[in-house]
Structures are given as C-alpha cells and as structure tokens.
N, C-alpha and C. Protein backbone atom coordinates (compact mmCIF):
# COMPACT_ATOMS: atom_id res chain seq x y z
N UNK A 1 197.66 133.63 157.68
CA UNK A 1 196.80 132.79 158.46
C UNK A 1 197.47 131.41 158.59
N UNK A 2 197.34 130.88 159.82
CA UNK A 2 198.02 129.99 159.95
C UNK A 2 197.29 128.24 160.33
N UNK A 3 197.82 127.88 159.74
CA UNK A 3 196.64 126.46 160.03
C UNK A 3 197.07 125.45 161.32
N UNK A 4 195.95 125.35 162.11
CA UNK A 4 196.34 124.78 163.39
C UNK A 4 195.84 123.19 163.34
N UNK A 5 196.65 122.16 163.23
CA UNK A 5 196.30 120.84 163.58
C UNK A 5 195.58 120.39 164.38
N UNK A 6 194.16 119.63 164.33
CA UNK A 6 193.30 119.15 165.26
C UNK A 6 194.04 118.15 166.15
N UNK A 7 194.29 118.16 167.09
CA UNK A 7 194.77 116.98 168.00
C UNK A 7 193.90 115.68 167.99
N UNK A 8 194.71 114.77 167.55
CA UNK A 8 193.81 113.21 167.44
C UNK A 8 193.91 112.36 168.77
N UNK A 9 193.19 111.57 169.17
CA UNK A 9 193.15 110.68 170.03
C UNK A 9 194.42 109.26 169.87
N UNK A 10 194.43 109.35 171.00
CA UNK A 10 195.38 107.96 170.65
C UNK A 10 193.98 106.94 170.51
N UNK A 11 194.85 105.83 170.26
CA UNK A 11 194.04 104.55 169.84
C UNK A 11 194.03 103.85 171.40
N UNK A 12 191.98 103.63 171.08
CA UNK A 12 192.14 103.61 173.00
C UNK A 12 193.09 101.97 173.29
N UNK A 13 193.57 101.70 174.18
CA UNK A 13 194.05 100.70 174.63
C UNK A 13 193.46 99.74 174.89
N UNK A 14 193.94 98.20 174.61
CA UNK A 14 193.13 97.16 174.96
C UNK A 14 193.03 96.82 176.74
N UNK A 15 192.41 95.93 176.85
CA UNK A 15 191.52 95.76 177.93
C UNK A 15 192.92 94.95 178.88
N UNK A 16 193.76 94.08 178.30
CA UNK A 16 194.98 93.69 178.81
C UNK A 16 195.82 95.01 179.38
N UNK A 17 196.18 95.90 178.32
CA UNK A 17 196.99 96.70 178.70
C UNK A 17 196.62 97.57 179.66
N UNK A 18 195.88 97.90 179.80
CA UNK A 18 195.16 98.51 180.76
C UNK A 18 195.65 98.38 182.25
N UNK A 19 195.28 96.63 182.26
CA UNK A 19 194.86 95.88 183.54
C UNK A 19 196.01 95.38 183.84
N UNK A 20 196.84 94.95 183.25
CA UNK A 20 198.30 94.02 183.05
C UNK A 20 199.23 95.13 184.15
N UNK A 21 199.50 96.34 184.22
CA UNK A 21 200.29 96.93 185.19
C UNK A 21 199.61 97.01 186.86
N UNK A 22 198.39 97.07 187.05
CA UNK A 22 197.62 96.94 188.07
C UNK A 22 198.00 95.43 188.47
N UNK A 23 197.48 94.55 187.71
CA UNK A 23 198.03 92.72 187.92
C UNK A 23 199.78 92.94 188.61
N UNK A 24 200.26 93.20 187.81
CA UNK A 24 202.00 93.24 188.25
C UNK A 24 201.92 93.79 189.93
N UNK A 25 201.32 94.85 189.97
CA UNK A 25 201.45 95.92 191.22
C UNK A 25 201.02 94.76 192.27
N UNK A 26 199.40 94.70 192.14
CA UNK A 26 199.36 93.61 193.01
C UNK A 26 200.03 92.22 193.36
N UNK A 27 201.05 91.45 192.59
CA UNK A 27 201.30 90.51 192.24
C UNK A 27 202.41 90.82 193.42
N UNK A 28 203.43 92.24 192.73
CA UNK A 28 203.92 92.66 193.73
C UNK A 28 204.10 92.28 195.33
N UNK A 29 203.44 93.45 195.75
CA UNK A 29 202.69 93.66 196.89
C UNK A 29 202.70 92.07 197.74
N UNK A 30 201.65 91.34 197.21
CA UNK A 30 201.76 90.23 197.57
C UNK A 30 203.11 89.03 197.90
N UNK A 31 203.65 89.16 196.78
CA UNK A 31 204.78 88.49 197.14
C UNK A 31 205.78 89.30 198.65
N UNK A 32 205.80 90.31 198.61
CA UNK A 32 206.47 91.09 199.16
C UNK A 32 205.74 90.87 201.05
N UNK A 33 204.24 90.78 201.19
CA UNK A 33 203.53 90.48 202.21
C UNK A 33 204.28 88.99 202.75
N UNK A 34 204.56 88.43 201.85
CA UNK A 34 204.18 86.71 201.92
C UNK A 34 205.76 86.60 202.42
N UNK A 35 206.12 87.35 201.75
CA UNK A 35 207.99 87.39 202.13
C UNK A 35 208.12 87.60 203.55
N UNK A 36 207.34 88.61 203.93
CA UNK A 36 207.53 89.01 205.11
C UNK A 36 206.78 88.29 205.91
N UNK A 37 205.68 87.84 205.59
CA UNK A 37 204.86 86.75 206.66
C UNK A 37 205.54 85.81 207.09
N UNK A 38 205.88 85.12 206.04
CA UNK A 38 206.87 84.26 206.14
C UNK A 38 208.60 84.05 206.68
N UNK A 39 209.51 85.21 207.08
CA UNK A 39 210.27 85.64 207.38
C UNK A 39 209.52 85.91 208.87
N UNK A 40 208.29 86.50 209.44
CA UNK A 40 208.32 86.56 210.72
C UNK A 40 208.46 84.94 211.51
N UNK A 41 207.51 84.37 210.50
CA UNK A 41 207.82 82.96 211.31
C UNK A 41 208.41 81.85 211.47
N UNK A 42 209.29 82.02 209.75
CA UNK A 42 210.50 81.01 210.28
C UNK A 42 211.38 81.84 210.21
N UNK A 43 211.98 83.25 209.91
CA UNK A 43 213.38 83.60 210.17
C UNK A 43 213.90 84.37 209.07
N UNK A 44 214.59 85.07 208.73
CA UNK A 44 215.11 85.84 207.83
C UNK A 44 215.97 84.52 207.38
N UNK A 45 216.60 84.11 207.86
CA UNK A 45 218.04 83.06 207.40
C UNK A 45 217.40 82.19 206.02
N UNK A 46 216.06 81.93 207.28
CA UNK A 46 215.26 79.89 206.18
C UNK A 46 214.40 81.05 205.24
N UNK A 47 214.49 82.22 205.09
CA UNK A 47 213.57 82.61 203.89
C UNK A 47 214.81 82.29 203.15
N UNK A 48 215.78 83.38 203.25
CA UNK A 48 216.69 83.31 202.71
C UNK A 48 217.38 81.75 201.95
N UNK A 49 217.18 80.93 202.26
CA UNK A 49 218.06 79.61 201.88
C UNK A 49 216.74 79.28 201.18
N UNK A 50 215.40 79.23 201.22
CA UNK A 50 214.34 78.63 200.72
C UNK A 50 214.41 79.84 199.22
N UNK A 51 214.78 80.90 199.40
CA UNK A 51 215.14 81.77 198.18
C UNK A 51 216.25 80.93 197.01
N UNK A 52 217.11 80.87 198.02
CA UNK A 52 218.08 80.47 196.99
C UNK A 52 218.58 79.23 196.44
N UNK A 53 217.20 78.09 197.22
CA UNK A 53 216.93 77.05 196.70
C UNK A 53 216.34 76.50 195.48
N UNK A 54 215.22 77.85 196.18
CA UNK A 54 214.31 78.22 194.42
C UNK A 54 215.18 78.59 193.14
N UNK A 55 216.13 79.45 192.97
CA UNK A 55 216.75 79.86 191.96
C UNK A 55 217.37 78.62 191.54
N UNK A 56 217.92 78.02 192.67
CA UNK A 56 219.07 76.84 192.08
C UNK A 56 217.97 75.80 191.06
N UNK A 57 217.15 75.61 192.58
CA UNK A 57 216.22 74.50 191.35
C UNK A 57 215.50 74.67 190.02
N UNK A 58 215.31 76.06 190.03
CA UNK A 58 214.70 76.85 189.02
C UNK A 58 215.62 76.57 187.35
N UNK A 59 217.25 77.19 188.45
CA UNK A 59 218.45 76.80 186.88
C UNK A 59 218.38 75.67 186.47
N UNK A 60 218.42 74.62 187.66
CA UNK A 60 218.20 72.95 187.07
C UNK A 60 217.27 72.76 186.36
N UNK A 61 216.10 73.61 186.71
CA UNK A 61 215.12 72.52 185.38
C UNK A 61 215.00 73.45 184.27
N UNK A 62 215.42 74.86 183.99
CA UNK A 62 215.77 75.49 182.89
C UNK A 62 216.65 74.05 182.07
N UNK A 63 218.13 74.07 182.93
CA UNK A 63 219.26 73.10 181.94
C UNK A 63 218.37 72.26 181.72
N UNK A 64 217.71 71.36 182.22
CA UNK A 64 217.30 70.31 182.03
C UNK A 64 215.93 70.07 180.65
N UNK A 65 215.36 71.00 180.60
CA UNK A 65 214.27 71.39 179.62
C UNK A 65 215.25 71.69 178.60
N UNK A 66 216.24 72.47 178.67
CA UNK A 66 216.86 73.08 177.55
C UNK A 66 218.02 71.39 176.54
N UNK A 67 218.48 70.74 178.07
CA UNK A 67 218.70 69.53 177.21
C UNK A 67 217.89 68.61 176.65
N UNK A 68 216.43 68.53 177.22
CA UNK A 68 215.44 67.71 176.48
C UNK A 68 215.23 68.43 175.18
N UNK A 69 215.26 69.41 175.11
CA UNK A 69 214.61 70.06 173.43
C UNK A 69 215.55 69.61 172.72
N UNK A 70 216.94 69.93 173.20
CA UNK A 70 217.33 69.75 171.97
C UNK A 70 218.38 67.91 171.76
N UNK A 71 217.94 67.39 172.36
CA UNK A 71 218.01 66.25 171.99
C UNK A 71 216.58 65.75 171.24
N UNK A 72 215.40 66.54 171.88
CA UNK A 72 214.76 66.04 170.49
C UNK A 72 214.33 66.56 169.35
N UNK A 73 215.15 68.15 169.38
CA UNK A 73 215.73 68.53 167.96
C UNK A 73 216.80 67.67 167.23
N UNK A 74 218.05 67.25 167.93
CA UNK A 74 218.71 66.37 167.28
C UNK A 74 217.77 65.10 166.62
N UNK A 75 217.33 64.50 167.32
CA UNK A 75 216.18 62.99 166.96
C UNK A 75 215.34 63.42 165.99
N UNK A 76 214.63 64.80 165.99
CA UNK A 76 213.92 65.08 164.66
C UNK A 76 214.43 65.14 163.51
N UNK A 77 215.65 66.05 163.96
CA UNK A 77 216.85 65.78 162.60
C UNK A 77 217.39 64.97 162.11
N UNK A 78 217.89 63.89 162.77
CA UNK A 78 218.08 62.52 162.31
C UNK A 78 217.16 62.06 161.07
N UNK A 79 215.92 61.89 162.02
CA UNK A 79 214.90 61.31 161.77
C UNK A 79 213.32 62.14 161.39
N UNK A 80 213.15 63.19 160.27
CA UNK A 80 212.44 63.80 160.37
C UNK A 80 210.71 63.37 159.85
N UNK A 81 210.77 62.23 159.77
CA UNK A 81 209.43 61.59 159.22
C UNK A 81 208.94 60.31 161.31
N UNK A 82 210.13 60.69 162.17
CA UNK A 82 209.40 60.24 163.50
C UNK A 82 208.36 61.32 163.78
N UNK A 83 207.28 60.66 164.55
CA UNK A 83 206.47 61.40 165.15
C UNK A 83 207.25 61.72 166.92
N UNK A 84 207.51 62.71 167.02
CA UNK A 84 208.51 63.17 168.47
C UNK A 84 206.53 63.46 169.71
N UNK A 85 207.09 63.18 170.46
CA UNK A 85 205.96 63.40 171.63
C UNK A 85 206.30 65.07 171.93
N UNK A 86 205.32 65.37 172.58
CA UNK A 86 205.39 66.87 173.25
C UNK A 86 206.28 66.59 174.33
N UNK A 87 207.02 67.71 174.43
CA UNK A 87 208.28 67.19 175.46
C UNK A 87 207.75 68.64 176.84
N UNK A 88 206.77 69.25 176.20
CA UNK A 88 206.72 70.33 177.28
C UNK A 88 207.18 70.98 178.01
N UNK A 89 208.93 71.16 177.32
CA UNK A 89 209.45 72.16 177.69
C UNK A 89 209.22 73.53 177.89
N UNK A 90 208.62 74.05 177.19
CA UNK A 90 207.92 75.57 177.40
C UNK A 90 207.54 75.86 178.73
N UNK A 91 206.38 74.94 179.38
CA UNK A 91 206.06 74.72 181.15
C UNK A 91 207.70 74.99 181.64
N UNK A 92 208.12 73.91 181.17
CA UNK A 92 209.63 73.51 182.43
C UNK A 92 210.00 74.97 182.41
N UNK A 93 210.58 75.22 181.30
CA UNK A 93 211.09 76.41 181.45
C UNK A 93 210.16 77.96 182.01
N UNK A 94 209.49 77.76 181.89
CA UNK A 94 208.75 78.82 182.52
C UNK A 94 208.71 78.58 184.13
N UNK A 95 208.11 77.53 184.46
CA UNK A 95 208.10 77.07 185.65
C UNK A 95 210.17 77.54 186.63
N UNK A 96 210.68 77.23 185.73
CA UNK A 96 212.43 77.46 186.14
C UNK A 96 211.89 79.19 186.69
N UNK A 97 211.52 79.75 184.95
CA UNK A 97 211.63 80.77 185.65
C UNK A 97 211.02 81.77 186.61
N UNK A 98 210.08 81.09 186.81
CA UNK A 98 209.17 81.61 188.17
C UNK A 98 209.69 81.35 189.63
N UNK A 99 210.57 79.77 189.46
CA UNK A 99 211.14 80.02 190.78
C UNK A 99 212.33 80.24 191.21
N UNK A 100 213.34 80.79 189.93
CA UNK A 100 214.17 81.63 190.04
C UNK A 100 213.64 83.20 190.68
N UNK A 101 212.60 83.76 190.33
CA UNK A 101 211.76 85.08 191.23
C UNK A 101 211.64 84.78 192.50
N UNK A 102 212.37 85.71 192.88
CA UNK A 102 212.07 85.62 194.52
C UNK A 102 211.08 86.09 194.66
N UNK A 103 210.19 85.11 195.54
CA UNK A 103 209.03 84.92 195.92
C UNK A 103 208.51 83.89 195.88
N UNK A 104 207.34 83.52 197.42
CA UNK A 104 206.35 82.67 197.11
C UNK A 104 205.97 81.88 195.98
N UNK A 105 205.01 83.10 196.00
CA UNK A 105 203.34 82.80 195.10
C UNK A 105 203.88 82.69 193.63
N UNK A 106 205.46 83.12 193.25
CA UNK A 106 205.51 82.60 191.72
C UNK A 106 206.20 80.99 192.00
N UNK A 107 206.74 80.91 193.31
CA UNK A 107 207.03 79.01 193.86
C UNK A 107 205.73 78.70 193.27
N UNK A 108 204.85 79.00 193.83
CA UNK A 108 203.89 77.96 193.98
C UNK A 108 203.16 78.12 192.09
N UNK A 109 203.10 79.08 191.78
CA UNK A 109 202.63 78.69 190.22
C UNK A 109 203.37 77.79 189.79
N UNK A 110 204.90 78.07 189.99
CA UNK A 110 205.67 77.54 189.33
C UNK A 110 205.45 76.02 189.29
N UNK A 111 205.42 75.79 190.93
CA UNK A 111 204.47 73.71 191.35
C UNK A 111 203.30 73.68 190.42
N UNK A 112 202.86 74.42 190.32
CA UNK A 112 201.61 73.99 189.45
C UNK A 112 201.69 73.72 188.04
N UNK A 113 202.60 74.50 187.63
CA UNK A 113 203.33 74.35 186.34
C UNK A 113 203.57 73.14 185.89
N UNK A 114 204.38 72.47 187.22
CA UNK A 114 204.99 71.30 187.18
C UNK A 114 204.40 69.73 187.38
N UNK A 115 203.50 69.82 188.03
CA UNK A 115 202.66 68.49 188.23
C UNK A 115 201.72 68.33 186.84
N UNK A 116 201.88 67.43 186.50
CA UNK A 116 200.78 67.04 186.10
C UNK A 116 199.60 67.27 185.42
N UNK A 117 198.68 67.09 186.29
CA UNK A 117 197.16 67.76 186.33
C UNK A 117 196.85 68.89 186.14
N UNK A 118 198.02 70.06 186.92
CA UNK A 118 197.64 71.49 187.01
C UNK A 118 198.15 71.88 185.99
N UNK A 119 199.38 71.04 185.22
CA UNK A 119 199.99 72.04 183.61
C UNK A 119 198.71 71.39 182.59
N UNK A 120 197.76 70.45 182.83
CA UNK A 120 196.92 70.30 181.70
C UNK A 120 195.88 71.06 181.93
N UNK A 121 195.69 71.78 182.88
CA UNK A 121 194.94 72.66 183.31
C UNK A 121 195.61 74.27 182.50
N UNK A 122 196.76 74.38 183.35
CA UNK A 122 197.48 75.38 182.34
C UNK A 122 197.24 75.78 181.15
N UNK A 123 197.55 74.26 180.36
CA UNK A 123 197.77 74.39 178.82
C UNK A 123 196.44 74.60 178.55
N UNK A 124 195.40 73.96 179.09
CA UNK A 124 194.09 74.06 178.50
C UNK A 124 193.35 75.46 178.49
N UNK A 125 193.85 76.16 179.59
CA UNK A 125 193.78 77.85 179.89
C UNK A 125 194.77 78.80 178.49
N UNK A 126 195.69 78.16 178.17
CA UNK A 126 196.51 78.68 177.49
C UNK A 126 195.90 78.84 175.91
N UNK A 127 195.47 77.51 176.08
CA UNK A 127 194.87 77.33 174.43
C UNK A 127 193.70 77.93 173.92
N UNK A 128 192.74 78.42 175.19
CA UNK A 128 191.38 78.62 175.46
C UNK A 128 192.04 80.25 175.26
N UNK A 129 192.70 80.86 175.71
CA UNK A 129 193.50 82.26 175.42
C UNK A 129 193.72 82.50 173.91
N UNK A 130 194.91 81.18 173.90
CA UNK A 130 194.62 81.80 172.16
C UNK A 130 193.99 81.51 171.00
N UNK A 131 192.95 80.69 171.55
CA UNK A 131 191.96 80.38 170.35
C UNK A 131 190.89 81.77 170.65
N UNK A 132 190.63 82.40 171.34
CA UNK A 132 190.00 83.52 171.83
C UNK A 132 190.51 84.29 170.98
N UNK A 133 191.94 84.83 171.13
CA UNK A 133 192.67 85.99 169.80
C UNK A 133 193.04 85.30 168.71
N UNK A 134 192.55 84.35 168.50
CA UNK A 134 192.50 83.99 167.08
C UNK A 134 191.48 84.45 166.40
N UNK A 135 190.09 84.26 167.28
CA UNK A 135 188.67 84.39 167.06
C UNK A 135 188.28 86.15 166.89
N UNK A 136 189.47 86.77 167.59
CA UNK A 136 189.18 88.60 167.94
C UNK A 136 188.98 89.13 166.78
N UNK A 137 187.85 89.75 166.89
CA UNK A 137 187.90 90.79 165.49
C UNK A 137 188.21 92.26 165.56
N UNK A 138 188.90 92.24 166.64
CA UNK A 138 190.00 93.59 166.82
C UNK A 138 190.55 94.12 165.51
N UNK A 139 190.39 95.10 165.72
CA UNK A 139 191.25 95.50 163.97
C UNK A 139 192.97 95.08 164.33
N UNK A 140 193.44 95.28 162.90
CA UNK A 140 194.69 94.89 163.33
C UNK A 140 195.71 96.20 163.94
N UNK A 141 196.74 95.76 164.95
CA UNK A 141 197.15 96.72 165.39
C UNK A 141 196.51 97.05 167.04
N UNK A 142 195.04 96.66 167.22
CA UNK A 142 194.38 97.02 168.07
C UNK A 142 194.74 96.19 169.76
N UNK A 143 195.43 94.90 169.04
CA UNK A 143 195.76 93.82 170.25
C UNK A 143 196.65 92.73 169.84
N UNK A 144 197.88 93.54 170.39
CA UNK A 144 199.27 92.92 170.11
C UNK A 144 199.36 91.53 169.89
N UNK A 145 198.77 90.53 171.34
CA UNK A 145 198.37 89.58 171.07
C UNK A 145 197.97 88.45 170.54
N UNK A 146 196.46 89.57 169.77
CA UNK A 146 195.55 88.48 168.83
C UNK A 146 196.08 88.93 167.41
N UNK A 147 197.30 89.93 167.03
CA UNK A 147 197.78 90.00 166.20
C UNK A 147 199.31 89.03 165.78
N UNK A 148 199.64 88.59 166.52
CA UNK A 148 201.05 87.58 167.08
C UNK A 148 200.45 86.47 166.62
N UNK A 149 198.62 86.13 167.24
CA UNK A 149 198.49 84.86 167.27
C UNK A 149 198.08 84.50 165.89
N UNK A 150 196.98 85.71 165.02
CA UNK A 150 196.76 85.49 164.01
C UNK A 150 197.74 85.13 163.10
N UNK A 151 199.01 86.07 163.22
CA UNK A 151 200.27 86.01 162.18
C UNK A 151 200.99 84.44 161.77
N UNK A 152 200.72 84.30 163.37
CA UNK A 152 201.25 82.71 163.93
C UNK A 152 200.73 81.34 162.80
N UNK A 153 199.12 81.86 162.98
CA UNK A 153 198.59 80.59 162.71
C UNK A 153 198.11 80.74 160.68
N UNK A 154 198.51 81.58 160.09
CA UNK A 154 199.07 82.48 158.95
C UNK A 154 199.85 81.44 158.48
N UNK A 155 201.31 81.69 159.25
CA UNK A 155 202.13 81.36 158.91
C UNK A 155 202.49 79.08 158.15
N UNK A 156 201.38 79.18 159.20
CA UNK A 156 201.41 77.31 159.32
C UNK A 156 200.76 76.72 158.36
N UNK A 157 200.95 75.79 157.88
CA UNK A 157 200.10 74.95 157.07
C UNK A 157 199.61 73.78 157.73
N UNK A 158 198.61 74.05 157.92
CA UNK A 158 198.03 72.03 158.77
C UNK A 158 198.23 70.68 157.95
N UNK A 159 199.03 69.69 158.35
CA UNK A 159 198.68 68.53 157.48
C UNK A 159 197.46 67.78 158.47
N UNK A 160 195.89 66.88 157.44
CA UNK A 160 195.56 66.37 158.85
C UNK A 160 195.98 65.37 159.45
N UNK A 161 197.24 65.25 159.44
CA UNK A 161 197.74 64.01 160.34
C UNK A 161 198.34 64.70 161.59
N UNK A 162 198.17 66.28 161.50
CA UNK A 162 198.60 66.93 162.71
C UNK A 162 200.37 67.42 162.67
N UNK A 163 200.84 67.39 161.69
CA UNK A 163 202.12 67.93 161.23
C UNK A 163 201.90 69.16 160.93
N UNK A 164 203.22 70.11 160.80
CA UNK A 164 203.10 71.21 160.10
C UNK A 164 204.09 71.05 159.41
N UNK A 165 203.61 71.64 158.04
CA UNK A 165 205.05 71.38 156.98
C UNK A 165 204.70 73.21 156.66
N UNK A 166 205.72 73.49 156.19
CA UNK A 166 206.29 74.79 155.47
C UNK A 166 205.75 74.95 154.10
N UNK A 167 205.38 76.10 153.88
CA UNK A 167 204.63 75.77 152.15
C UNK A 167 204.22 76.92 152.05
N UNK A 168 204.17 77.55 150.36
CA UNK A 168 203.90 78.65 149.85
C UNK A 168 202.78 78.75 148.80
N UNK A 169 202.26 79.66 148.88
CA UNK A 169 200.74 79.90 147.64
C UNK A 169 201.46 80.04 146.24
N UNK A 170 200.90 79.32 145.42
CA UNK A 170 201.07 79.20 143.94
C UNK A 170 200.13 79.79 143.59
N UNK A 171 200.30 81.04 142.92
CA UNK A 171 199.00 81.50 141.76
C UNK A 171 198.75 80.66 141.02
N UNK A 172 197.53 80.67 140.61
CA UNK A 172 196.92 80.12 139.78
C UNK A 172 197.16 80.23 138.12
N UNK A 173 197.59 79.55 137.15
CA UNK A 173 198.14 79.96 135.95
C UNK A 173 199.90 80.39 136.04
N UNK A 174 200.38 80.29 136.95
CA UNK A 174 201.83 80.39 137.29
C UNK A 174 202.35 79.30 137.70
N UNK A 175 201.99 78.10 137.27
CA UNK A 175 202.38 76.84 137.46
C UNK A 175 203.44 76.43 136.29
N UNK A 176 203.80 75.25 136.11
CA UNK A 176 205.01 74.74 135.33
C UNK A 176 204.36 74.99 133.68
N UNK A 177 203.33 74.95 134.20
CA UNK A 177 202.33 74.98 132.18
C UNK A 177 201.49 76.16 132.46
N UNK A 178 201.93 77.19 132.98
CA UNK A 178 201.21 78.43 132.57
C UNK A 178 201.33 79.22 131.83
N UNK A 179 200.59 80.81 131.40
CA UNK A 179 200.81 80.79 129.89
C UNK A 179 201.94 81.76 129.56
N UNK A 180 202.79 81.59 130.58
CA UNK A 180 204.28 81.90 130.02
C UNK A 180 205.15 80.90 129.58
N UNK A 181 204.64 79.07 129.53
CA UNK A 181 205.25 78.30 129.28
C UNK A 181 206.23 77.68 130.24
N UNK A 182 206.84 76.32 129.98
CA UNK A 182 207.06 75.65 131.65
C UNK A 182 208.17 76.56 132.26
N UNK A 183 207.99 76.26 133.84
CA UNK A 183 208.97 76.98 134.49
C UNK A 183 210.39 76.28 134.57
N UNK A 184 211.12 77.15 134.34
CA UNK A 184 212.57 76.24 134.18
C UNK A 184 213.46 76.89 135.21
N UNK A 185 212.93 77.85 136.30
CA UNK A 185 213.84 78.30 137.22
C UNK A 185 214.58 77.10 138.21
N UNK A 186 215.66 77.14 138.56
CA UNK A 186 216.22 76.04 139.30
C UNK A 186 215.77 76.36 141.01
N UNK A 187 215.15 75.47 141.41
CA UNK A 187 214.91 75.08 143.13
C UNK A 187 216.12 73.78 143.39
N UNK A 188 216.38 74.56 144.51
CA UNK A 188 217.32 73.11 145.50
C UNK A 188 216.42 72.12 145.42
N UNK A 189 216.72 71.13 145.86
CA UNK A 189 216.14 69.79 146.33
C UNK A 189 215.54 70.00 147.62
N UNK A 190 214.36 69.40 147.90
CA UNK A 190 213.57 68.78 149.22
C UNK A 190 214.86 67.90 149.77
N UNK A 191 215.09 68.54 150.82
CA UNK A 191 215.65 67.46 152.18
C UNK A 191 215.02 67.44 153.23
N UNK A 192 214.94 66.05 153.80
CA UNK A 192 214.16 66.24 155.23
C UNK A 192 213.05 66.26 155.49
C-alpha cells in the first residue's frame, strides 16, 4: 500500500503581487499610446531626440546625485559628530531613472520627482507606505515588503536627537560584573 501525499496550497499571495503585473501592463500600454500620440503630431524624428534627451538628462542627474552623496559621505567622514542635511538623492536618482525609460508618463513622474512640492508629496506617500508595513500584521514571509521594512527598522537604534548609531543587546547579568566575573575579552576602540 502506498501512501499518497495530500497536495497543499500555496501561500495565497499578497494584494501587491497580485496587482503589481496588471499596474506594469497598463503602465505599458500607455506609454506606448502616448509614444505614438505623440509621434503622430510632432514626428517620429522630435519623439526621437525628446527620447534621447531624456536619457542624457536622466545620466546627468544620476552623476550628479551620485557626486552629491558621496561628497557628503566624505564630509560625514571627516566629520562624523556634523549634522549633514538630507541631500535627497534617492528622488534624483530615481527620477534619472525614469527618464532614462523611454517614455512619457515616466518623464513626467520623473518632473514630479524633481520639483519641489511634488517630491514632498512623494516622500510623504512613501513614508505613509512604509509606516503602513511596519504596522502589517502579516505573518512573516506573507509580504516581502512589510518584512524588509520590519527587518529595517530592527536593525536601527533611535537616538532622540534623531541619529542612528549602531548598537547591540547586552544580556542582562553578562555585563563586565556578571557572575562569571569581569569581562576581559579585548574590543577595538570606538572611532568615529
């Protein structure tokens, strides 16, 4: 007699994954309309050069985000007790790379990206996202996501002056006078 395995269900899918390939399709589509709308009425040529304007400008503000970070990675390093401003590279660069995509409608996110008003709009959408999968009580595993974000914010230690410093849990009784007597293992020095 032979024993036959019940077939299990997969684990149903979240509500993103689902929807996220339908989003693309249409996103698609659209750009592809807009290409062509746009190509009937000014021309195959001026799509074309307005294409490859986008990419160029797109690489420029990639380089350009990519040299702001890390000059103020260098300046943090110098100086790691300055308070550095948000340099909001993450936008820039995203924004680069949307209008490196040929197409429209990722131009125009990409402008939105870029002004102002509409990236505090952005960010404020962004944050409102992941304070949401922070909040998910998805099991784990269930939403890639709110599992990234939880791990994320895990990982950090808040100072409240709004810093994050690096830092590890000390058991309790495993301190320098616990009752194995003081700890004499050697740690490097604090730099920085």
């Amino acid at each position: 007699m032979t024993q036959q395995a019940t077939p299990t269900r997969p684990a149903p899918r979240s509500r993103i994954r689902r929807v996220l390939p339908l989003l693309i399709t249409a996103w698609l589509v659209l750009e592809i309309w807009l290409l062509v709308l746009v190509g009937s009425w000014l021309g195959g040529f001026a799509v074309l050069l307005l294409l490859i304007a986008g990419g160029v400008i797109g690489g420029s503000l990639i380089k350009r985000a990519g040299m702001k970070a890390l000059s103020a990675a260098i300046e943090q390093s110098k100086n790691p007790q300055s308070q550095q401003p948000q340099t909001g590279t993450s936008m820039t660069v995203l924004a680069g790379l949307l209008l490196i995509i040929p197409g429209f409608l990722s131009d125009l996110v990409a402008l939105s990206l870029l002004f102002p008003p509409t990236r505090a709009l952005w960010r404020a959408a962004g944050r409102r996202v992941a304070d949401k999968a922070l909040r998910s009580t998805s099991t784990v595993g269930a939403d890639p996501f709110a599992d990234a974000m939880r791990l994320q914010e895990q990982m950090r230690i808040h100072r409240p002056d709004g810093k994050v410093i690096q830092g590890e849990v000390v058991e309790p009784g495993a301190g320098p006078r616990g009752p194995q007597g003081p700890d004499t293992t050697y740690r490097p020095p604090i730099t920085g």
